[in-house]
Protein backbone atom coordinates (compact mmCIF):
# COMPACT_ATOMS: atom_id res chain seq x y z
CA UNK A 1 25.32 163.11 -26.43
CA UNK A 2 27.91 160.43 -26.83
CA UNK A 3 30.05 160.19 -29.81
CA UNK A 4 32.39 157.40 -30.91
CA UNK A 5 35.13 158.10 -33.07
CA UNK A 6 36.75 155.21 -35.32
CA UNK A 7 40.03 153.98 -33.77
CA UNK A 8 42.16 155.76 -36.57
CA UNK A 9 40.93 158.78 -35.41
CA UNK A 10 41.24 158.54 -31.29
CA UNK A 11 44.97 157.67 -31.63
CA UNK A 12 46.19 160.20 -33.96
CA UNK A 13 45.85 162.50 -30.94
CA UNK A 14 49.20 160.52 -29.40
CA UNK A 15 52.06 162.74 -30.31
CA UNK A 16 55.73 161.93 -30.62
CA UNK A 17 57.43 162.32 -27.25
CA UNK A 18 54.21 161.61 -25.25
CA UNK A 19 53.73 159.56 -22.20
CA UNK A 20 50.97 156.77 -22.77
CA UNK A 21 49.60 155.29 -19.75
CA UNK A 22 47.83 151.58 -20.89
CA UNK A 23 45.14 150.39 -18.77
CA UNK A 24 46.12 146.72 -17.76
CA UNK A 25 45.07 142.99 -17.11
CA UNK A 26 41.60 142.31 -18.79
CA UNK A 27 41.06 146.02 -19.40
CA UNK A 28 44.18 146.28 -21.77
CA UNK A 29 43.47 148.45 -24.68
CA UNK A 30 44.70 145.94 -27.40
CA UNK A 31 42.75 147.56 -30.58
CA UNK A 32 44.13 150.87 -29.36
CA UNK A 33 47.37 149.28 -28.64
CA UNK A 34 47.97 147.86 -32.10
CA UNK A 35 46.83 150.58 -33.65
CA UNK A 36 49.36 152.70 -32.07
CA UNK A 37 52.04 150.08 -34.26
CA UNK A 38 49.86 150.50 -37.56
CA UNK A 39 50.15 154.30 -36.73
CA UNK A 40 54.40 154.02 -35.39
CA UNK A 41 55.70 155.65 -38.61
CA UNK A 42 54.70 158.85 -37.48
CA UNK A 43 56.09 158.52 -34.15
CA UNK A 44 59.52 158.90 -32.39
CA UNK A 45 60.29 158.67 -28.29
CA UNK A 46 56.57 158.03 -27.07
CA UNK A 47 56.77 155.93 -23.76
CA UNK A 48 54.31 153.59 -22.91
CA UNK A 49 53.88 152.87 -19.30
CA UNK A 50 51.56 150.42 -17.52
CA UNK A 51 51.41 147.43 -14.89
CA UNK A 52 49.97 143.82 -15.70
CA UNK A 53 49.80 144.30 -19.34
CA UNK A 54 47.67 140.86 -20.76
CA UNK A 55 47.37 140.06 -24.91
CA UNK A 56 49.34 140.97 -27.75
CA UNK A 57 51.03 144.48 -26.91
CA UNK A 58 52.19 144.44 -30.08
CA UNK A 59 54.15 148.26 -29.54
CA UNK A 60 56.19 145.99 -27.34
CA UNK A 61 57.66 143.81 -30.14
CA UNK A 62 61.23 144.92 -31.18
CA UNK A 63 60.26 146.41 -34.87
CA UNK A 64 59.11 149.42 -33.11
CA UNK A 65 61.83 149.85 -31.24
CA UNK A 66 62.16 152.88 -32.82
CA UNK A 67 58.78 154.31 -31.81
CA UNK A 68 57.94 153.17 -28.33
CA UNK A 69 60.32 152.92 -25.22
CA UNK A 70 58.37 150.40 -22.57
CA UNK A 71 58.49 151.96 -19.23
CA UNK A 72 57.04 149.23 -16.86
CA UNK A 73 55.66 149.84 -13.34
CA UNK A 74 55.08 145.85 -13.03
CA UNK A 75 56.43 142.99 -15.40
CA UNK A 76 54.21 140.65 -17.34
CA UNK A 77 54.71 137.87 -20.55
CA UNK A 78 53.88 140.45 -23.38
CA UNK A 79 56.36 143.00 -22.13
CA UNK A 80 58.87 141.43 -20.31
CA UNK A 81 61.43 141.04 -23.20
CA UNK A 82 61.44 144.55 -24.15
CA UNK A 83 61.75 145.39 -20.40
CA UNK A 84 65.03 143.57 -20.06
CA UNK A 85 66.52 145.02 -23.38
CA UNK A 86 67.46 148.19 -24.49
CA UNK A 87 63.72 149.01 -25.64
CA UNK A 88 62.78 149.48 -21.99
CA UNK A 89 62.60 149.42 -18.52
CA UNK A 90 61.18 149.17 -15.08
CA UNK A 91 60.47 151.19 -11.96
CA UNK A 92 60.67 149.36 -8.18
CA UNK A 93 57.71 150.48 -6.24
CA UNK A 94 55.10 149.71 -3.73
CA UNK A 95 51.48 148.97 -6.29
CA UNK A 96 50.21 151.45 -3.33
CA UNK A 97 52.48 154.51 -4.72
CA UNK A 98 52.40 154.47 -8.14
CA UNK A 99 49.29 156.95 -7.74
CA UNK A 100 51.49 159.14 -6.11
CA UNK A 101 53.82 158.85 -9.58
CA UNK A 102 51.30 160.31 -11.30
CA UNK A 103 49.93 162.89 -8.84
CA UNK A 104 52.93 164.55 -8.01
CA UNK A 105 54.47 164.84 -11.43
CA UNK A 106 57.53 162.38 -10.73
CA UNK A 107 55.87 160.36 -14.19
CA UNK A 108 53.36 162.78 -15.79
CA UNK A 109 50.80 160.97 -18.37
CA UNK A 110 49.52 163.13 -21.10
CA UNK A 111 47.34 160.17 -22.81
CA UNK A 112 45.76 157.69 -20.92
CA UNK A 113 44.12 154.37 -23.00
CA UNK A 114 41.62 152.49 -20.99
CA UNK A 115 38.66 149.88 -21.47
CA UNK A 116 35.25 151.26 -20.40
CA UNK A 117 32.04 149.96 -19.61
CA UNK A 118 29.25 151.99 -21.73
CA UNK A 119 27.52 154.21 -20.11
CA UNK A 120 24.66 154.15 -17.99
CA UNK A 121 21.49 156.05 -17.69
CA UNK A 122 23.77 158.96 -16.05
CA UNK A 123 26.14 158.99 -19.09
CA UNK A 124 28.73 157.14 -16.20
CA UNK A 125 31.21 154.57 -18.02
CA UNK A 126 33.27 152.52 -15.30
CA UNK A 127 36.98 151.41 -15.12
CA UNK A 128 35.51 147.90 -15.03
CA UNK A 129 37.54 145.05 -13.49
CA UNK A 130 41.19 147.35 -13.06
CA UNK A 131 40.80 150.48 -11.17
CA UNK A 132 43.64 150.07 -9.58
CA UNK A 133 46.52 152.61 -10.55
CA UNK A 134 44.31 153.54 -13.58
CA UNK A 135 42.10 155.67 -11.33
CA UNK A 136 44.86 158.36 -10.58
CA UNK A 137 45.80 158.02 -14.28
CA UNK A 138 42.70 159.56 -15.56
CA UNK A 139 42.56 161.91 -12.76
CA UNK A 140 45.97 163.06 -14.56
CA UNK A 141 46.16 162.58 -17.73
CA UNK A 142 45.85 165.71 -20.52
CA UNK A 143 44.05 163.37 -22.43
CA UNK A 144 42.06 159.93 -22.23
CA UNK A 145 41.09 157.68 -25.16
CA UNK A 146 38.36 154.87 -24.16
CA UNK A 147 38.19 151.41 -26.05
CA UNK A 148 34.58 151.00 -24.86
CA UNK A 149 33.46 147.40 -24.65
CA UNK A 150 30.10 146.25 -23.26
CA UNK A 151 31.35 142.89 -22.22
CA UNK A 152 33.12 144.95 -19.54
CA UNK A 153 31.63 144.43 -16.98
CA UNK A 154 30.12 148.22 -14.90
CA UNK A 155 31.63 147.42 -11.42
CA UNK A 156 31.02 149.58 -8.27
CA UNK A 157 33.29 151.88 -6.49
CA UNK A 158 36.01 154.35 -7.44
CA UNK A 159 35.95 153.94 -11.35
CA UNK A 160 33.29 155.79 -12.55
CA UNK A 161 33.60 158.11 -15.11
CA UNK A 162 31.31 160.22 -16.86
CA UNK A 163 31.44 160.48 -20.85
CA UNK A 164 32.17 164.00 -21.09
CA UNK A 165 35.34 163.77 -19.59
CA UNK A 166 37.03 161.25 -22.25
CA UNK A 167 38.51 162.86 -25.62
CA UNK A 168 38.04 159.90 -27.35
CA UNK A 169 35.36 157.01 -27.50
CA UNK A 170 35.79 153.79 -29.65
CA UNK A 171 32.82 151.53 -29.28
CA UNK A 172 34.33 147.87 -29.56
CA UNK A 173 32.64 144.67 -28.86
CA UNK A 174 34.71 141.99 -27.43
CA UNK A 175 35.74 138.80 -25.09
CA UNK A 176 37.45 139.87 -22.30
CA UNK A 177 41.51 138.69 -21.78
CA UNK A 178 40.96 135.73 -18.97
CA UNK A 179 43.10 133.49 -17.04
CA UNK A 180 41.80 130.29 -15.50
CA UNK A 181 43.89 129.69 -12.07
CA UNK A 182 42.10 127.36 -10.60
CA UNK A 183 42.42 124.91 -13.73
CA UNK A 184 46.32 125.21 -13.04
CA UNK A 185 46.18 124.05 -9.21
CA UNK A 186 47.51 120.72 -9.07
CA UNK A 187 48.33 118.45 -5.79
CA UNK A 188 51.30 120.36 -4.84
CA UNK A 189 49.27 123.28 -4.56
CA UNK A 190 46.47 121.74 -2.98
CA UNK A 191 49.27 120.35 -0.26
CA UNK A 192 50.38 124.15 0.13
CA UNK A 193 46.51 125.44 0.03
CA UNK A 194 45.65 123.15 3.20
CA UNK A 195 48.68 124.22 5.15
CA UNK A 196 47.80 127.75 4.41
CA UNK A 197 44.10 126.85 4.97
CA UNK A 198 45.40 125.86 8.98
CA UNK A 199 46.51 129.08 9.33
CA UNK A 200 43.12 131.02 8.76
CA UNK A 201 40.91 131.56 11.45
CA UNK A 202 37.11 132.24 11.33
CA UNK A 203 36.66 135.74 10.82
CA UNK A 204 39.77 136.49 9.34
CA UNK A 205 40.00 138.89 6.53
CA UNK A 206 41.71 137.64 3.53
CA UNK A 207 44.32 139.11 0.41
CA UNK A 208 45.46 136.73 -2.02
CA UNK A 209 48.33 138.08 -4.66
CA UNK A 210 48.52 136.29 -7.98
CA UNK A 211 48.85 133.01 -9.09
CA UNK A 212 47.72 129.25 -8.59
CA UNK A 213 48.90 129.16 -4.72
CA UNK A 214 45.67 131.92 -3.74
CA UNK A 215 43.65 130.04 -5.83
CA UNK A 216 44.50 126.67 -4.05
CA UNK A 217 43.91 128.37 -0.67
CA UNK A 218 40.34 129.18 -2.33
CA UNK A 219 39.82 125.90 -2.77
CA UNK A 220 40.61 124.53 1.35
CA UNK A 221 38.43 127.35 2.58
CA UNK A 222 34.91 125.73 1.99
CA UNK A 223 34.72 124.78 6.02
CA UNK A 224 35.75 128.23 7.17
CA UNK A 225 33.04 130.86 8.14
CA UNK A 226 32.71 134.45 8.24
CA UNK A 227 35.30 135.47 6.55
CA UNK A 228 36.41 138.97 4.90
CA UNK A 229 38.23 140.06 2.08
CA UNK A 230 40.59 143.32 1.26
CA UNK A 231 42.60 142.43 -1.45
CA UNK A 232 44.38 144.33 -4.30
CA UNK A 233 43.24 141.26 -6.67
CA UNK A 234 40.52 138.64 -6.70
CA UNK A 235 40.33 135.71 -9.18
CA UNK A 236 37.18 132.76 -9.80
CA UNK A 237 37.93 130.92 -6.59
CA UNK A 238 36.76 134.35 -4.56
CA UNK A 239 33.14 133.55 -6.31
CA UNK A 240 31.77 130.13 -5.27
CA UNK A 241 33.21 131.25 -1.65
CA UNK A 242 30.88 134.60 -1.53
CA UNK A 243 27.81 132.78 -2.92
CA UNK A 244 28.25 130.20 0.21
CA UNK A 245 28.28 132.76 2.43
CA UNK A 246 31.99 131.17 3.64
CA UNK A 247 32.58 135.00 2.66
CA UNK A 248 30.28 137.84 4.14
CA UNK A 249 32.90 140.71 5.24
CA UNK A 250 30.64 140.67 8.42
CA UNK A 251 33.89 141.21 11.01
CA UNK A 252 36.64 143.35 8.89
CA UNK A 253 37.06 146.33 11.04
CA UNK A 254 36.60 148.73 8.07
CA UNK A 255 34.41 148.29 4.75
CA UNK A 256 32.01 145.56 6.34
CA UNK A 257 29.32 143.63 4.20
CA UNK A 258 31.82 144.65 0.72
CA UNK A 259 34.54 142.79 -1.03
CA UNK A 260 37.16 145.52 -1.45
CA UNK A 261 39.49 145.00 -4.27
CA UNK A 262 41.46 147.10 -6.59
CA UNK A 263 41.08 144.78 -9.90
CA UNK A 264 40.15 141.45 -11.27
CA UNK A 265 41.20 138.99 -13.30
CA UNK A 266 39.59 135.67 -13.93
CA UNK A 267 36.92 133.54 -16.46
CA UNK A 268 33.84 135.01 -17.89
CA UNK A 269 32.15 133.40 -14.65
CA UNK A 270 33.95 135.93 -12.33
CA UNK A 271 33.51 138.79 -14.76
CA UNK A 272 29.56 138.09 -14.85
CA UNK A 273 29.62 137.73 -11.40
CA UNK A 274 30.97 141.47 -10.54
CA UNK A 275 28.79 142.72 -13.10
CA UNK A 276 26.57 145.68 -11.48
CA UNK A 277 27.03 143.43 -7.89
CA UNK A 278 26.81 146.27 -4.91
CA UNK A 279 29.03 143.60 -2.36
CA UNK A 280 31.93 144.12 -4.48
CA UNK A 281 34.19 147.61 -4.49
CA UNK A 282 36.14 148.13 -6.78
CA UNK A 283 38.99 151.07 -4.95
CA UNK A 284 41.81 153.01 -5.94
CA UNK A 285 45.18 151.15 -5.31
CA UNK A 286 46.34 154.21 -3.24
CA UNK A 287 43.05 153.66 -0.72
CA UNK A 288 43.05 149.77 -1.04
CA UNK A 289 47.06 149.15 -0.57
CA UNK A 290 47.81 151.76 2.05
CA UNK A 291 49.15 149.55 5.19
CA UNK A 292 47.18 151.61 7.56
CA UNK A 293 43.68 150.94 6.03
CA UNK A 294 45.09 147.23 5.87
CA UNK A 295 46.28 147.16 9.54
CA UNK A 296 42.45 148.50 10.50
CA UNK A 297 41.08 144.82 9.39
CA UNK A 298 41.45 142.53 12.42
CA UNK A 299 42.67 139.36 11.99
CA UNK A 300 43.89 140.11 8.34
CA UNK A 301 45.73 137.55 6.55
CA UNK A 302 48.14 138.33 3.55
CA UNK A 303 48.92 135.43 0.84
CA UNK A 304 51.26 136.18 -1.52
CA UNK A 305 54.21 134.28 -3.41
CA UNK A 306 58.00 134.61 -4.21
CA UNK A 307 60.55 133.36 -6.52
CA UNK A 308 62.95 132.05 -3.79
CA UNK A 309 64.03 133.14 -0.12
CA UNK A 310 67.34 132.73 1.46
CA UNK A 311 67.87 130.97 4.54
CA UNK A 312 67.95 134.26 6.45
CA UNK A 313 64.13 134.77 5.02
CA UNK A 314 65.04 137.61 2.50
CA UNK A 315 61.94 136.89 -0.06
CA UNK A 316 62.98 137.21 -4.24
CA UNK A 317 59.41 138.16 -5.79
CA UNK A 318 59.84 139.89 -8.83
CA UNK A 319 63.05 138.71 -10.49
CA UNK A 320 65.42 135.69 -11.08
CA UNK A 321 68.94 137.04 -10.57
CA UNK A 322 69.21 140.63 -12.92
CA UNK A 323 65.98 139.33 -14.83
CA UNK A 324 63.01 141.79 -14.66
CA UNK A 325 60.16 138.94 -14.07
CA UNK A 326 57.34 140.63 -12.34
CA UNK A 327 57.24 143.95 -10.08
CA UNK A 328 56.94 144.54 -6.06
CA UNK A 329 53.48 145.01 -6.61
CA UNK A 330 51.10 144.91 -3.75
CA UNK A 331 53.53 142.40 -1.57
CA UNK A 332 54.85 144.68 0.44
CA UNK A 333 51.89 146.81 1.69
CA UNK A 334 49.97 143.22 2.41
CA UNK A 335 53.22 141.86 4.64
CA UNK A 336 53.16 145.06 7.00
CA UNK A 337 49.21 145.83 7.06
CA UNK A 338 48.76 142.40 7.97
CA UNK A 339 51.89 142.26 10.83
CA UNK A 340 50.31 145.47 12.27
CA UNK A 341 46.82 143.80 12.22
CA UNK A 342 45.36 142.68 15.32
CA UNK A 343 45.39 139.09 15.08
CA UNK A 344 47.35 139.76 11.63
CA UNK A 345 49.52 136.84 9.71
CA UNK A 346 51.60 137.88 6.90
CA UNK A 347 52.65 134.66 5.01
CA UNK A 348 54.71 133.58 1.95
CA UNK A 349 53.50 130.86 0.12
CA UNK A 350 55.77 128.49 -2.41
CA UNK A 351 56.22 125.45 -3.45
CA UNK A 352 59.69 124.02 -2.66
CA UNK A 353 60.84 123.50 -6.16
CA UNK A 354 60.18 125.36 -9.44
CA UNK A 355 58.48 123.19 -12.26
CA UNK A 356 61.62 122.49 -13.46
CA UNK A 357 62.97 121.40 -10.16
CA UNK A 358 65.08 124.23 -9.08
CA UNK A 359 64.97 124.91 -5.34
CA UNK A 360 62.80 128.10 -4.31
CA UNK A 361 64.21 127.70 -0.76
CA UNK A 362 68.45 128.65 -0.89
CA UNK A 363 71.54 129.66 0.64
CA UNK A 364 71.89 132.92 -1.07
CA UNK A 365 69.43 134.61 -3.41
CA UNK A 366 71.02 134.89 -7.02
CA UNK A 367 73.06 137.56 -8.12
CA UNK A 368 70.82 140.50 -8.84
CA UNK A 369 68.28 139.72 -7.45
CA UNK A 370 65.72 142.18 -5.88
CA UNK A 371 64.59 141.61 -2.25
CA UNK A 372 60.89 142.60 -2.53
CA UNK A 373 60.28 141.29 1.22
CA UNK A 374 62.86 141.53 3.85
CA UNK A 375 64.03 139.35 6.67
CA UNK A 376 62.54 141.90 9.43
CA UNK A 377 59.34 141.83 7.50
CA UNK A 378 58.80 137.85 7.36
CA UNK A 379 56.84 135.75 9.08
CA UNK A 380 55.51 133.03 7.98
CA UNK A 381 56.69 130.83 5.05
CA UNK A 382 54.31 128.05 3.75
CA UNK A 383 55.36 124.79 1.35
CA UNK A 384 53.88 121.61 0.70
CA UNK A 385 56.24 120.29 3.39
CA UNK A 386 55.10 122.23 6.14
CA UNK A 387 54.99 126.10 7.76
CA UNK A 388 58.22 127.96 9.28
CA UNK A 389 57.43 130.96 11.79
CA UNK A 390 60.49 133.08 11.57
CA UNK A 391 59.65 136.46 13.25
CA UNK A 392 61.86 137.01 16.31
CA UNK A 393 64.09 133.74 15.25
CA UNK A 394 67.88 134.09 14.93
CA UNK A 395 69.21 133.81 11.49
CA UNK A 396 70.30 130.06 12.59
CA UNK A 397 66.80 129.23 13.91
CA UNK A 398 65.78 130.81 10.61
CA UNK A 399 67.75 128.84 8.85
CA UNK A 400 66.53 125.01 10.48
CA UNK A 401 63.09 126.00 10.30
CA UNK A 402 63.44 126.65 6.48
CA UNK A 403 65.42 123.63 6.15
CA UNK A 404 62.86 121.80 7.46
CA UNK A 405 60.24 122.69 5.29
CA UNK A 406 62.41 122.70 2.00
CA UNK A 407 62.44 119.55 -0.52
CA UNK A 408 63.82 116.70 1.04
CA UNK A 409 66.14 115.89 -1.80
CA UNK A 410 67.71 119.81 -1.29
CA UNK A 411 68.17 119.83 2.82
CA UNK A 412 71.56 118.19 2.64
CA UNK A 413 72.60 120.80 0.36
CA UNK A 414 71.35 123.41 2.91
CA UNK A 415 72.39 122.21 6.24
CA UNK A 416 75.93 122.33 4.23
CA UNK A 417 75.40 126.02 3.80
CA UNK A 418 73.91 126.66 6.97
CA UNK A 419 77.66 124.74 8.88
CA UNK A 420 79.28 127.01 6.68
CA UNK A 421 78.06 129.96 7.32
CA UNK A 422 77.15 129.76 11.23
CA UNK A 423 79.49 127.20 11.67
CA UNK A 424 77.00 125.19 13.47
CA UNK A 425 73.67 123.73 12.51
């Protein structure tokens, strides 16, 4: 029979010195979370480790420094402060090995907090829209405390789990943490979607990372047909695409006639969509990432973004100089499934300036910075100006193609560059 336990109760099993693993994106824990700080006085040295963290986090904030040491296996708003202080820190690796963290000892969890569906008939919560690295985490972990919220949606896949096997169970009704891409796309984007958009074929199967730039490729799909998706994230635009049958995962190579993802983040319309829908799978990160299972789609196409790439093609994704931004995430296992894919295009998408104006495209990445995407691993590079194809090029070829899809105001700047470094143009 299931019991739920008030919150006070489930998190006075954390002990000082523990490891808490915090389920992520719309599934983060925040009523366990902050009552973790009401509970902090009690508590010395527990680290808190996660990916994608959404909300207020408040064990992040620097009043409990004292408390909580933020271990983070990929960067977001509510945590990236305490990352880049002295009240935490992050770990570089591939999205599709962070299972293996957990499995193997190298970061043992004793208490994982996650967000449940309720469960079913069978007594079977789910993992809801983030399986993903939590998966392996409750596989692991000496003990696991469930917020469980029946606006979560009960997805299909790997996240089931049954009732018995949680400690702890707080029943806790609430709107789910959303993010609304698509309302962020602008014309840029829309100028970036349509070159992307040229480079799809019918019957190609489709990841998209994070960010307005998928969702604008979404949006210049509506003419394509039969396409596939095996992605580590889906957002709204995936929906209207699937209900127009533009996507029916007919010609993947492996998991045909399913959308295989590892989590979701989105608008209540995406979440209600997933809800209890069989064409969706919801996988472990380990299965969904690996570059082989990747490679076996034909035809696959990876989208993902960066924070600027050097005229050699070395692609910046997850920091701006010695700032922690983000994480390597999934980029990396996309870019080589997709280059050994039959028919496979790996392809970074940005625009050519930040909001602010600063060039993305440049001479040298800034000091610090973390190459998350190599020069032997690019291919393609996508702005609003236009696509470079860089595999096999020279670094100078390398460098004029990028030139001549950078801003127009910046390519003075980087043919100067390019005459000083190759001593020819």
């Amino acid at each position: 029979m299931v019991q739920y336990v008030s919150v006070e109760e489930a998190v006075s099993m954390i002990q000082s010195g523990d490891r808490i693993f915090s389920h992520g994106s719309a599934c983060t824990p925040n009523l366990l979370i902050d009552e973790l700080a009401r509970q902090s006085s009690r508590l010395k040295g527990v680290e808190f480790v996660s990916i994608t963290q959404q909300g207020n986090v408040e064990v992040a904030k620097p009043q409990y420094k004292a408390s909580f040491y933020i271990n983070s296996l990929f960067v977001s708003t509510p945590v990236r402060d305490a990352v880049n202080s002295d009240r935490g820190d992050f770990v570089p690796v591939f999205l599709s090995e962070i299972p293996t963290l957990f499995k193997k000892g190298l970061l043992p969890i004793d208490v994982a907090m996650v967000t449940v569906s309720p469960p079913d008939q069978h007594g079977y919560c789910t993992l809801g829209t983030s399986v993903d690295v939590a998966r392996s985490a409750v596989d692991t972990a000496k003990i696991i405390i469930a917020q469980v919220n029946p606006r979560m949606p009960r997805t299909h896949g790997d996240g089931m789990i049954h009732y018995s096997k949680i400690h702890k169970m707080v029943w806790h009704e609430e709107e789910l943490l959303t993010v609304d891409y698509g309302a962020k796309v602008g014309e840029e984007e829309l100028l970036i979607g349509k070159n992307v958009a040229e480079l799809i074929d019918d019957r190609s199967t489709l990841q998209m990372g994070i960010g307005t730039i998928p969702d604008a490729v979404l949006k210049c799909l509506h003419n394509h047909k039969d396409l596939g998706v095996h992605t580590e994230m889906i957002s709204d635009g995936i929906v209207d695409l699937v209900v127009n049958d533009v996507i029916n995962n007919k010609y993947k190579g492996t998991h045909s006639n399913r959308t295989i993802t590892s989590f979701a983040f989105g608008t209540r319309k995406l979440y209600d969509y997933i809800d209890d829908n069989p064409s969706f799978a919801f996988m472990d990160v380990e299965h969904v990432n690996y570059p082989i299972n990747i490679m076996k789609n034909k035809n696959m196409v990876a989208i993902n973004s960066a924070i600027e790439i050097d005229l050699t093609g070395q692609v910046c994704a997850d920091s701006i100089g010695t700032f922690q931004f983000s994480g390597i995430g999934g980029q990396m296992d996309f870019m080589r499934g997709a280059a050994l894919s039959e028919g496979g295009k790996p392809i970074i998408a940005i625009s050519s300036r930040t909001k602010k104006g600063v060039p993305r495209i440049v001479p040298f990445l800034k000091p610090g910075a973390g190459v998350v995407t190599t020069r032997g691993h690019i291919h393609y590079v996508v702005t609003e100006f236009g696509t470079a194809y860089l595999y096999g090029k020279s670094l100078r070829q390398r460098a004029k193609a990028l030139i001549d899809i950078s801003h127009p105001d910046d390519r003075e700047m980087l043919e100067k560059a390019t005459f000083e470094r190759f001593k020819s143009l």
